[in-house]
Protein backbone atom coordinates (compact mmCIF):
# COMPACT_ATOMS: atom_id res chain seq x y z
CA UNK A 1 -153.69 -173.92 -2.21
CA UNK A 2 -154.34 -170.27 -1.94
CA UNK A 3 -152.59 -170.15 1.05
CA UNK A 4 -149.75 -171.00 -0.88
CA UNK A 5 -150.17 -168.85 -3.39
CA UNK A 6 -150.35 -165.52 -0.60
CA UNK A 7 -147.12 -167.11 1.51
CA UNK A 8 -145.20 -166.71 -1.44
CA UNK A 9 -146.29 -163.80 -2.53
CA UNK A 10 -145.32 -162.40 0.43
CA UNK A 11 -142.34 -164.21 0.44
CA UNK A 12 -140.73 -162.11 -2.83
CA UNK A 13 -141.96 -158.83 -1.58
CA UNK A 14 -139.89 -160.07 1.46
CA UNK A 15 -137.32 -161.00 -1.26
CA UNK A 16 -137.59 -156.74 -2.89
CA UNK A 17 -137.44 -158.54 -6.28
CA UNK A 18 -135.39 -161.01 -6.08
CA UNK A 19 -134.74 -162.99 -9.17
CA UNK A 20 -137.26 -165.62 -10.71
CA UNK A 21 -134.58 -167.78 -12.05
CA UNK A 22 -133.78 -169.12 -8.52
CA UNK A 23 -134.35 -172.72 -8.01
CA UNK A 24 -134.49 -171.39 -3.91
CA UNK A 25 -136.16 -168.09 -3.47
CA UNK A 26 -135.86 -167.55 0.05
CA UNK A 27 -134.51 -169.16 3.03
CA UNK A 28 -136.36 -167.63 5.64
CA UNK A 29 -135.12 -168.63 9.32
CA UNK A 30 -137.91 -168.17 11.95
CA UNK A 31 -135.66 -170.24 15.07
CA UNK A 32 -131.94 -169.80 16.45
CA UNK A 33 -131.08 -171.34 19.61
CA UNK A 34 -128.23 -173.24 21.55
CA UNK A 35 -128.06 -176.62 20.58
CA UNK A 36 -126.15 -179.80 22.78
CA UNK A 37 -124.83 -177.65 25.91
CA UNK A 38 -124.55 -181.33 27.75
CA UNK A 39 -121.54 -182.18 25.11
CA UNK A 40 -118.95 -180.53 27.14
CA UNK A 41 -115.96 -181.01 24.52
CA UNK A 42 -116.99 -179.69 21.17
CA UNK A 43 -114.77 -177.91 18.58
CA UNK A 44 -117.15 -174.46 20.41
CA UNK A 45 -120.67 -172.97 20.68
CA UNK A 46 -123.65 -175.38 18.54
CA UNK A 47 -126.79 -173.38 17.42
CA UNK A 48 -130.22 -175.35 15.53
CA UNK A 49 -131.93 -173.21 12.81
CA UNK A 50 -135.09 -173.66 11.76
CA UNK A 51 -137.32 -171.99 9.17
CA UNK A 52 -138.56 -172.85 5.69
CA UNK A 53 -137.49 -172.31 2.08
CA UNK A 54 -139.14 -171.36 -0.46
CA UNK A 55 -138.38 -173.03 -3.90
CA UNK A 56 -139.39 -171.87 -7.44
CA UNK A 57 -139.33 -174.59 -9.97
CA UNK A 58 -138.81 -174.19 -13.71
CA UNK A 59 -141.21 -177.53 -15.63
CA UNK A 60 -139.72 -176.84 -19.07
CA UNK A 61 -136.25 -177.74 -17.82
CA UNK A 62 -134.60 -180.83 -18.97
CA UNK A 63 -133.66 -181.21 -14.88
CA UNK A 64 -137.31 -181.05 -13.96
CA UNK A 65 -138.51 -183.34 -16.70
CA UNK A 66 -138.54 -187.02 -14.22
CA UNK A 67 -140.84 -185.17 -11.95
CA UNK A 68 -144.57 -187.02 -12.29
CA UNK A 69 -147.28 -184.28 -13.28
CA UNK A 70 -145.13 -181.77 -12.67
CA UNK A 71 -146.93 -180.36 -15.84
CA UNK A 72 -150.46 -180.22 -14.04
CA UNK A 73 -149.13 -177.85 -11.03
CA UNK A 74 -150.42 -174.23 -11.07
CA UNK A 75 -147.62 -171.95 -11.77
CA UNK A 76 -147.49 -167.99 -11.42
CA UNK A 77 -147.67 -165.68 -13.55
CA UNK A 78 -143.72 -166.36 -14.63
CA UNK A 79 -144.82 -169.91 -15.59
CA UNK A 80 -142.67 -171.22 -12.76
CA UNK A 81 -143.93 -173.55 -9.88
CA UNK A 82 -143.70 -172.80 -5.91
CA UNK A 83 -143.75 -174.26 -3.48
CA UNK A 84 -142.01 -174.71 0.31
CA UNK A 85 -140.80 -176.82 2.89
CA UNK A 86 -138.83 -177.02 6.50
CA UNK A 87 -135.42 -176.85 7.21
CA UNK A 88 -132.97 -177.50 10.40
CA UNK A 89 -129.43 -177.32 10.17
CA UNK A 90 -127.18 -177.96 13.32
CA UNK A 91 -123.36 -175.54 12.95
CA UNK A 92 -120.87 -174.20 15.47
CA UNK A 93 -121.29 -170.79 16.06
CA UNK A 94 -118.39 -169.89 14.74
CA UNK A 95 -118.41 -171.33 11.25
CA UNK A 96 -114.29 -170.70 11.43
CA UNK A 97 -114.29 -174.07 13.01
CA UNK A 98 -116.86 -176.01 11.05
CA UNK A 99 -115.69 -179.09 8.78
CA UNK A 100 -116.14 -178.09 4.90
CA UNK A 101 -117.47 -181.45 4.68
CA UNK A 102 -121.41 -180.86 5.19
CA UNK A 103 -123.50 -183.84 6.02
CA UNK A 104 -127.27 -183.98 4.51
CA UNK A 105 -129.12 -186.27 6.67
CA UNK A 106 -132.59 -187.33 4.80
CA UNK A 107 -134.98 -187.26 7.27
CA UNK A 108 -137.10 -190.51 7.77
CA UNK A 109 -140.47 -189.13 7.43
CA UNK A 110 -140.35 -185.99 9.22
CA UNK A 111 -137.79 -187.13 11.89
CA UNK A 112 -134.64 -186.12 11.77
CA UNK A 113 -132.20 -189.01 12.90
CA UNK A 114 -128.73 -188.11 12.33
CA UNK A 115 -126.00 -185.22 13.35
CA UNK A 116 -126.26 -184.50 16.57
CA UNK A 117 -124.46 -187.32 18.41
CA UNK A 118 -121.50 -185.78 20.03
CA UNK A 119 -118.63 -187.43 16.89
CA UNK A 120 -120.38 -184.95 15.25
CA UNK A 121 -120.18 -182.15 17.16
CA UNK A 122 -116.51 -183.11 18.18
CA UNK A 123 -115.34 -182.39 15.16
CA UNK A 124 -117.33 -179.40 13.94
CA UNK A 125 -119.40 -181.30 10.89
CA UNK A 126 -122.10 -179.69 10.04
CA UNK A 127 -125.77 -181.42 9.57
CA UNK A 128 -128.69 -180.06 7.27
CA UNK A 129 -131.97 -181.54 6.81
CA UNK A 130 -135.28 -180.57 4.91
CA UNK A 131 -138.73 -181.51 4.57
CA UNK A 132 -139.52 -183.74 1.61
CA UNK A 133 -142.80 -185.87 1.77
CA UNK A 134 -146.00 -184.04 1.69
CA UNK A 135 -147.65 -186.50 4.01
CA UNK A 136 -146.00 -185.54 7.17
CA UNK A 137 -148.47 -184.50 9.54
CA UNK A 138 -148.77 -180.80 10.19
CA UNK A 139 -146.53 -180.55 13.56
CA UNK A 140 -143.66 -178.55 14.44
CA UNK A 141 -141.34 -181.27 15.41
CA UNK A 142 -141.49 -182.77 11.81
CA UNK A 143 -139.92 -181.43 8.71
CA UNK A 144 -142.38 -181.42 5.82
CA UNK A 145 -142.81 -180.33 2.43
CA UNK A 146 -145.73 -178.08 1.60
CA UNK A 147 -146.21 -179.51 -2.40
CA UNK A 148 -148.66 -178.21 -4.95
CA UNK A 149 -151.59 -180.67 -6.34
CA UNK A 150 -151.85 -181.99 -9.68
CA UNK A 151 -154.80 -180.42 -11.33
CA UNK A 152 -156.88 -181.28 -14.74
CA UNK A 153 -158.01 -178.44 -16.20
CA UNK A 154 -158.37 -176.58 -13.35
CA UNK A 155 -159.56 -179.07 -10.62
CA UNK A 156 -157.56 -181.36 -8.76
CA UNK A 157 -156.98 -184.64 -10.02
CA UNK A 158 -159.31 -187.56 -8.96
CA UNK A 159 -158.15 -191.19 -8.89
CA UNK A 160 -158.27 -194.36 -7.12
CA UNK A 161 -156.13 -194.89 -3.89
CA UNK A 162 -155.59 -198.60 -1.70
CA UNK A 163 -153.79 -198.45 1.35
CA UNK A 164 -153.04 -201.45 3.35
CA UNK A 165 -152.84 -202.35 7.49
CA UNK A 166 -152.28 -204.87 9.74
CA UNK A 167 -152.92 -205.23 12.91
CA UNK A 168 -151.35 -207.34 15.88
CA UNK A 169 -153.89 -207.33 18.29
CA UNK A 170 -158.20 -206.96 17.78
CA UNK A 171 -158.87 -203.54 16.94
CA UNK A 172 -161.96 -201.66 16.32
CA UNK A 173 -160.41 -198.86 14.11
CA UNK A 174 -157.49 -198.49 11.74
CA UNK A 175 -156.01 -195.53 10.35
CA UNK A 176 -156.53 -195.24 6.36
CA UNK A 177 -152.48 -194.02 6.13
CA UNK A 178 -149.73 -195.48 7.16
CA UNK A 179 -147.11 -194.75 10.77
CA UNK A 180 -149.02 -191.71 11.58
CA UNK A 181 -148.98 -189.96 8.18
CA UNK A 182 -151.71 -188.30 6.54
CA UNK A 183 -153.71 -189.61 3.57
CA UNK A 184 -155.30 -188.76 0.81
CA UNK A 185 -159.14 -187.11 1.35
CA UNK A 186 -161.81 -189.39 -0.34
CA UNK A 187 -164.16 -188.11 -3.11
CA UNK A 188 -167.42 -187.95 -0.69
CA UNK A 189 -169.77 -189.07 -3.20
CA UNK A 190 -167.80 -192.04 -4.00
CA UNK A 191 -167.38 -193.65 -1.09
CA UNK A 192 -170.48 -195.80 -0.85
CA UNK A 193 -168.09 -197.75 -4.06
CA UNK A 194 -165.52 -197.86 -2.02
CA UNK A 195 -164.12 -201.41 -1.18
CA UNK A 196 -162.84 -203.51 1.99
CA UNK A 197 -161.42 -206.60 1.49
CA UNK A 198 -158.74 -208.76 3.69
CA UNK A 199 -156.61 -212.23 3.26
CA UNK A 200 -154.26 -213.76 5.75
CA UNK A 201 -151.35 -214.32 2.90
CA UNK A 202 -150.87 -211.89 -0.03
CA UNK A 203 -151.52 -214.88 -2.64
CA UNK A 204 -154.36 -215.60 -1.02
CA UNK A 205 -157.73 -214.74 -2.64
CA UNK A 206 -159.31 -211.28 -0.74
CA UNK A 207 -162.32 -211.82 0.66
CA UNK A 208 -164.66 -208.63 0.16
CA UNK A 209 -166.17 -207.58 3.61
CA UNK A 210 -169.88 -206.23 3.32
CA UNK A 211 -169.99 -202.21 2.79
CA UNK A 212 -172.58 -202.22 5.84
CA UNK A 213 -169.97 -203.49 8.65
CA UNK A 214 -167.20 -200.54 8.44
CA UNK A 215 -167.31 -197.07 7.92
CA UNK A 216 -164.91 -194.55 6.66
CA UNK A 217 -164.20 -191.37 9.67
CA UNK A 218 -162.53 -188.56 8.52
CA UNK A 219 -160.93 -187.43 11.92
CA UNK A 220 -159.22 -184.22 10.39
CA UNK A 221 -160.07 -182.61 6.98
CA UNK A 222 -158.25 -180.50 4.53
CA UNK A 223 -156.00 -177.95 6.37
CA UNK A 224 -154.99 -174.90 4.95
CA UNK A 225 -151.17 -176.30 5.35
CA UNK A 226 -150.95 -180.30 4.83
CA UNK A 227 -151.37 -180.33 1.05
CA UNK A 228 -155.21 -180.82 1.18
CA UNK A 229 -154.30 -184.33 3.06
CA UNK A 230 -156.53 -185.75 5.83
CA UNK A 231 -156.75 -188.17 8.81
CA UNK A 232 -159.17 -190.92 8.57
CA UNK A 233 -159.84 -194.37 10.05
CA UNK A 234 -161.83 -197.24 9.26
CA UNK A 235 -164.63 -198.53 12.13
CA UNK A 236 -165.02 -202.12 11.24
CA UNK A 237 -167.72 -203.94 13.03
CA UNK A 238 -166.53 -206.76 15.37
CA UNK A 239 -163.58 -204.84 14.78
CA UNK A 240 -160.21 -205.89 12.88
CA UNK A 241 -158.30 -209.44 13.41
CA UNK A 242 -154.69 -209.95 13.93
CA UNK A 243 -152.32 -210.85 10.81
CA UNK A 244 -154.94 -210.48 8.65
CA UNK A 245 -153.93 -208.10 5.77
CA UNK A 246 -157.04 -205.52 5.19
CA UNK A 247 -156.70 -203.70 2.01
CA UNK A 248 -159.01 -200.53 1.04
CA UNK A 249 -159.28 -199.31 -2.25
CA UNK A 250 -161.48 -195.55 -2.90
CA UNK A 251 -161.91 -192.77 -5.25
CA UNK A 252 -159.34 -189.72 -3.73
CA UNK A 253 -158.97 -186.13 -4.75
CA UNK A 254 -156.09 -184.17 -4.65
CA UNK A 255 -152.58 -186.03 -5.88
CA UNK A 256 -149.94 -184.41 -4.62
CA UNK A 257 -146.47 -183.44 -6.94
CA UNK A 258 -144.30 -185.59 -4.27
CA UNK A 259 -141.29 -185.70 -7.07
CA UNK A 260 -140.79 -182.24 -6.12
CA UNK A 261 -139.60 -183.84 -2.75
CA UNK A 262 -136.44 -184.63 -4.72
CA UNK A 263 -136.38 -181.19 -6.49
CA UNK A 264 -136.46 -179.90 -2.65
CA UNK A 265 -133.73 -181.63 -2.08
CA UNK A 266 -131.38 -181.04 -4.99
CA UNK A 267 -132.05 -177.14 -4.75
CA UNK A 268 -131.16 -176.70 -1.28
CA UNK A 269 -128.14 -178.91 -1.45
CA UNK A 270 -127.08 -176.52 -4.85
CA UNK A 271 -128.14 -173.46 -2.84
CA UNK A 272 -125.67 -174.14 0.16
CA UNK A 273 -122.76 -175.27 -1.90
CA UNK A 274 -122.75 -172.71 -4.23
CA UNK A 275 -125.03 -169.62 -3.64
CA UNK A 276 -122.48 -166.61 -1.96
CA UNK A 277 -125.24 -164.30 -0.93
CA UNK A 278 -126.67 -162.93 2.96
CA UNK A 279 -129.16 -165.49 2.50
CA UNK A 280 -126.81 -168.81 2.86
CA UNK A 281 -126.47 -169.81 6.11
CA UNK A 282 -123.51 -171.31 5.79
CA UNK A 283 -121.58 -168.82 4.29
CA UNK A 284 -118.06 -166.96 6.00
CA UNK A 285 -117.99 -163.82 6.23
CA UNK A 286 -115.57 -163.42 3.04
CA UNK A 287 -118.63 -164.90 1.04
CA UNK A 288 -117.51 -168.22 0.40
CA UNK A 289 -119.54 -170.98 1.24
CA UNK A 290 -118.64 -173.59 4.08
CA UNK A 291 -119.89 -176.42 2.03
CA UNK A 292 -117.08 -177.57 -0.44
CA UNK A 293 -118.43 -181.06 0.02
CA UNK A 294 -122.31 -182.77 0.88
CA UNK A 295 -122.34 -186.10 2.28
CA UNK A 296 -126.40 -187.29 1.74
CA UNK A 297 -127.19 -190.08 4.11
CA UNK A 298 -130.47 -191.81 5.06
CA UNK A 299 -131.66 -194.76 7.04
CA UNK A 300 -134.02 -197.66 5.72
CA UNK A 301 -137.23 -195.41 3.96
CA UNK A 302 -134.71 -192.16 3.76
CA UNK A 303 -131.97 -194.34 2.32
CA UNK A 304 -134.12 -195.83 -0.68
CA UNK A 305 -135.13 -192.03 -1.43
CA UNK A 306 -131.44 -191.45 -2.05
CA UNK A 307 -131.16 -194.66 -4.12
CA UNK A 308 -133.99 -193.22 -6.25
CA UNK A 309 -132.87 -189.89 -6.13
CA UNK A 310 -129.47 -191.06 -8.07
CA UNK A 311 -131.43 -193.44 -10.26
CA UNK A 312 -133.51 -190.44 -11.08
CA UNK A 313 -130.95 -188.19 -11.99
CA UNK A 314 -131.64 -185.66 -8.99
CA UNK A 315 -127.86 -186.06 -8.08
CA UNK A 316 -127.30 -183.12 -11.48
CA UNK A 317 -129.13 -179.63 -10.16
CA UNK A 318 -130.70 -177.20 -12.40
CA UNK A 319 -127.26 -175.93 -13.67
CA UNK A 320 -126.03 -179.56 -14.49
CA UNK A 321 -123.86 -179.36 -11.30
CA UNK A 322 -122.98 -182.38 -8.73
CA UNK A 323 -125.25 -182.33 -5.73
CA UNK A 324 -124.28 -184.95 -3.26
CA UNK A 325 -120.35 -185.60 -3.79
CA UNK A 326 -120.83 -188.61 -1.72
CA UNK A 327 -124.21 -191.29 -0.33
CA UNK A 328 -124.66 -193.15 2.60
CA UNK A 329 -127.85 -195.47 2.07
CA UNK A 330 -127.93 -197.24 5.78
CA UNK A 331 -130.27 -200.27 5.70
CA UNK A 332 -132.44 -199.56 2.50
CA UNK A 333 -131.92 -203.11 0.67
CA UNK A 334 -132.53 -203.29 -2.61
CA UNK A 335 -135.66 -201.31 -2.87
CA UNK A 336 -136.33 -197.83 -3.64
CA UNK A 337 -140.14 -196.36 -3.25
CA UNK A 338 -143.49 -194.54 -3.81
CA UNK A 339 -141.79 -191.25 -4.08
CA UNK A 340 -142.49 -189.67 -7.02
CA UNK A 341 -145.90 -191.08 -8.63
CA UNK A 342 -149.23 -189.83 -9.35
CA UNK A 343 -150.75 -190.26 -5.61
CA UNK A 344 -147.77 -191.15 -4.16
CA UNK A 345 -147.60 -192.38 -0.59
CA UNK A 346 -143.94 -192.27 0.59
CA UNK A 347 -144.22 -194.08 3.47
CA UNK A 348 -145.86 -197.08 2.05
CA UNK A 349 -143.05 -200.11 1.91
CA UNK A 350 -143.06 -203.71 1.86
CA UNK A 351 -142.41 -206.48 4.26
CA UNK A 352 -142.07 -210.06 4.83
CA UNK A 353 -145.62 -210.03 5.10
CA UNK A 354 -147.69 -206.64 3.48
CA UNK A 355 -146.89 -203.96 1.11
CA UNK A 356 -145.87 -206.28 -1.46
CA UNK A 357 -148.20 -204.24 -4.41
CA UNK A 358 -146.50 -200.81 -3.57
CA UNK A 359 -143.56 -199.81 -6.45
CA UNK A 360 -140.79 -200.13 -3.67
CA UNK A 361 -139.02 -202.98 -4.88
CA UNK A 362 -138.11 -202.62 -8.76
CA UNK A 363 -135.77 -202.92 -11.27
CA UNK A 364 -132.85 -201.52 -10.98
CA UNK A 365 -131.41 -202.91 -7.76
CA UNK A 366 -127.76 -202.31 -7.73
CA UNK A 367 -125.56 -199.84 -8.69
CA UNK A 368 -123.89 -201.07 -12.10
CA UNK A 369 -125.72 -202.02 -14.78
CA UNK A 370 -127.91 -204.66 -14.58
CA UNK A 371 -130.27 -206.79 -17.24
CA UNK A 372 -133.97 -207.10 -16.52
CA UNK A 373 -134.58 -210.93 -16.97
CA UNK A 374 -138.30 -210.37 -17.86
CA UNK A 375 -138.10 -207.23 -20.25
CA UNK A 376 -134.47 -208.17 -21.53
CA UNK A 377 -134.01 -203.80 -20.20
CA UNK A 378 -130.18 -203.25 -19.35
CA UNK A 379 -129.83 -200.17 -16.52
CA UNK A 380 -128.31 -199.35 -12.99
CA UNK A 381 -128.64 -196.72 -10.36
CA UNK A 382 -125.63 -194.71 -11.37
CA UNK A 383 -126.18 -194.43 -14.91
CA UNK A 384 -128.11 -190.96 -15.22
CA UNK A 385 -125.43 -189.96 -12.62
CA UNK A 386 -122.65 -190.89 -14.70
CA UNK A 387 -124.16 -189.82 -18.07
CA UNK A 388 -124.21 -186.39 -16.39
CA UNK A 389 -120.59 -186.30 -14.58
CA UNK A 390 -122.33 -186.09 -11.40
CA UNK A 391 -121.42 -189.24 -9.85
CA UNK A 392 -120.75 -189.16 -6.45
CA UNK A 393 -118.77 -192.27 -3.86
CA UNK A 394 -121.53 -194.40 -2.57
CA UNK A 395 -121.25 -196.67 0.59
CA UNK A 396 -124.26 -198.55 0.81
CA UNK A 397 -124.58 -200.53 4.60
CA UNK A 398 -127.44 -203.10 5.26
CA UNK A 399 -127.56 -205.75 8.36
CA UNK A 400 -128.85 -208.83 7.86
CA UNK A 401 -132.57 -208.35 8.63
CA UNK A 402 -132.57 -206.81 4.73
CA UNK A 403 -131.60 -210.04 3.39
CA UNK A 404 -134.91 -211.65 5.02
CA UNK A 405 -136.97 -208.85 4.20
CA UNK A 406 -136.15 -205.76 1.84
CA UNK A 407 -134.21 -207.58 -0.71
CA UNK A 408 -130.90 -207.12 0.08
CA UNK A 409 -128.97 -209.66 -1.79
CA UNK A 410 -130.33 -208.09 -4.94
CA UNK A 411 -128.19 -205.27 -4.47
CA UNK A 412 -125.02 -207.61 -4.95
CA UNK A 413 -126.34 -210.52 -7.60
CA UNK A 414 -128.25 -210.12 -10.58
CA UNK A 415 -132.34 -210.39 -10.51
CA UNK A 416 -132.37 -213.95 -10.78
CA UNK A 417 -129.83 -213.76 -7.69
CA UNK A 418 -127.65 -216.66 -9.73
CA UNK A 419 -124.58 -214.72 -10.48
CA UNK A 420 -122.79 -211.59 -7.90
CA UNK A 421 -122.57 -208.42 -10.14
CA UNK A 422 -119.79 -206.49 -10.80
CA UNK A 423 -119.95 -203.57 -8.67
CA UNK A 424 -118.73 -199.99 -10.06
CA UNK A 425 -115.44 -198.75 -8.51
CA UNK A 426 -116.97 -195.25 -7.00
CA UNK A 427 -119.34 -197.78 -4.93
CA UNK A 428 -118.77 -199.86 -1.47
CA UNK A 429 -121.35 -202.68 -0.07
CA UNK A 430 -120.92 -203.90 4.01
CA UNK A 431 -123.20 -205.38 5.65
CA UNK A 432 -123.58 -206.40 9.69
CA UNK A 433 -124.54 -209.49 10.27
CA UNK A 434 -126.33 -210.62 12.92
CA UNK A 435 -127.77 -206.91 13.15
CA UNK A 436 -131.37 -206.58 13.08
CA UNK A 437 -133.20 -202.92 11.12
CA UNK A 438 -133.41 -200.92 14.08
CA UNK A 439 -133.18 -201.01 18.05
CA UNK A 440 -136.23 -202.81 19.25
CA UNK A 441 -139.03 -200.37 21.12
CA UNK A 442 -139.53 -202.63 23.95
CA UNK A 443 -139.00 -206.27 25.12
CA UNK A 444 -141.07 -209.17 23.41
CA UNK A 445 -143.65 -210.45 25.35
CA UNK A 446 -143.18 -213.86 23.33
């Protein structure tokens, strides 16, 4: 993490002293270009900027307190944490004609997936998005979040990891992390305790394959961006069967702060609504900023981060202030995720099939409140967001592949799904049937 450390260093002599008490330090802006000639009828000129912020985190404040071991990241010498992470917004040239209605798309991880289809640019809305989830591989079409590591007494924490995979076809080699994402780096000398197992049904028994038949790769190590993550794969001999749910569990150095994903998030929303300096973006020229209103939206992973950002209480910045006035979770169900845990792996979710042992489907599930049937624990999504007069309008949209397989229903019916809940007034449920998660990548061969 030195690197880090000398980025934003140079960062605040950049800055010539800018104040500590910023939850964003800089917003440094590295690309301008043309963006969507092809759309012939736009409200004008569209530009994409790129660059990276830099954030400075406070871990005393009451606003900081949700974040897991936030307390065991190295601060300065101010007793603040920092850290950075990508940023692309798509604007018309000429802000004059830009919508004061700014639309935060949550990018599903790395990929941005929303803004730039020509309704959009039509009508002049503006789209931001940010990097959030340390595991993002190192590549400058994703947006990624460079966070600090959790460290005990001065080394970086050590704990146990599992990661799941399936296969559909016979493979010699799977990759330890999940849809391309990195993964956390194994303690070397524990690796010979490392374990393999694999059953064909996730009540079924595992069945412990020998340590001699597979082997643990490390294809990339620790780079000096990638928050200390790594690619690896697993060589199995006679290589891996299809259906079959393999599960790994190792000793792994290194947990990331991924809570600070949502801190990201919340801070560079507050920055663009409120902050009337050279440094916003999206700013006219008589110093007010564009952005009198932020729309958050995000599809199926992205849209259970916003779920859990509200539930959270990320939806109140550092100042107490309202940070999305309005959510769009698109096909999320009733789950939110592994966001903001010691080793936290965002991408990991759970199907019809795997994933079932990752903290992505739990209680609460809708947004009024709710009564745990097995703890007797009475909560909702909204209620740190109403506690805090930051609630925003919610429309929540699933099609009915959630219902089959990311718990959908429980979104409108109580746990035991026997009775349908009474849903607050700020919030609005649709659902398409007959829709399936996403457009299918290519024709089944079945």
């Amino acid at each position: 993490m030195e690197c880090l450390r000398v980025f934003v260093f140079l960062c605040l002599v950049i800055l010539g002293g800018s104040s500590l008490s910023a939850e964003v330090l800089q917003l440094i802006i590295s690309e301008r270009e043309p963006f969507a000639a092809d759309v012939s009828d736009k409200v004008g000129p569209y530009e994409r900027i790129r660059g990276r912020v830099v954030y400075s985190i406070d871990p005393v404040l009451q606003a900081n307190e949700g974040i897991v071991d936030l307390r065991y990241a190295l601060t300065n010498g101010n007793g603040r944490i920092e850290f950075y992470g990508d940023f692309e917004i798509l604007a018309p040239l000429d802000l004059s004609k830009a919508q004061p209605t700014v639309l935060y798309d949550v990018n599903n991880r790395g990929r941005r997936l929303w803004g730039s289809e020509p309704f959009f640019l039509r009508r002049g809305y503006i789209t931001v998005s940010s990097g959030w989830i340390a595991e993002v591989p190192v590549d400058s079409n994703f947006l990624r979040l460079e966070a600090p590591v959790a460290h005990d007494d001065g080394v970086p924490v050590v704990g146990t990891v599992r990661a799941e995979f399936v296969t559909d076809m016979v493979t010699e080699q799977m990759s330890i992390s999940d849809r391309g994402q990195l993964a956390y780096e194994p303690v070397i000398n524990e690796l010979e305790n490392a374990t393999l197992t694999r059953r064909l049904r996730e009540t079924d028994a595992p069945q412990a394959i020998s340590r001699e038949q597979w082997d643990f790769r490390q294809v990339v190590g620790p780079r000096e961006e990638g928050s200390g993550l790594i690619e690896g794969v697993i060589v199995l001999e006679h290589g891996f069967q299809p259906g079959w749910i393999y599960e790994l569990t190792y000793v792994a150095r290194g947990s990331i702060v991924q809570g600070l994903g949502f801190a990201a998030i919340r801070d560079l929303v507050a920055f663009l609504k409120h902050d009337r300096s050279d440094s916003n973006p999206l700013r006219t020229q008589n110093g007010n900023p564009i952005a009198t209103r932020v729309i958050g939206e995000g599809r199926s992973q992205s849209g259970r981060a916003l779920r859990m950002f509200l539930y959270e209480g990320f939806n109140a910045d550092e100042q107490g202030r309202r940070v999305f006035d309005g959510v769009m979770p698109v096909i999320a169900g009733g789950g939110q995720g592994f966001f903001n845990h010691r080793f936290a792996s965002p991408t990991r979710t759970a199907t019809q099939h795997e994933g079932h042992l990752f903290p992505v489907d739990r209680f609460p599930f809708t947004y009024g409140d709710e009564t745990d049937p097995f703890t007797g624990r009475t909560d909702g999504l909204l209620g740190r967001a109403r506690a805090s007069g930051t609630l925003p309008k919610v429309m929540h949209l699933d099609t009915s592949s959630e219902y089959w397989h990311r718990s959908a229903s429980l979104v409108v019916t109580d746990p035991l799904g026997t009775l349908d809940v009474v849903l607050p007034d700020e919030v609005r449920v649709y659902v398409f049937a007959d829709s399936q998660h996403s457009p299918a990548t290519r024709p089944s061969s079945r």
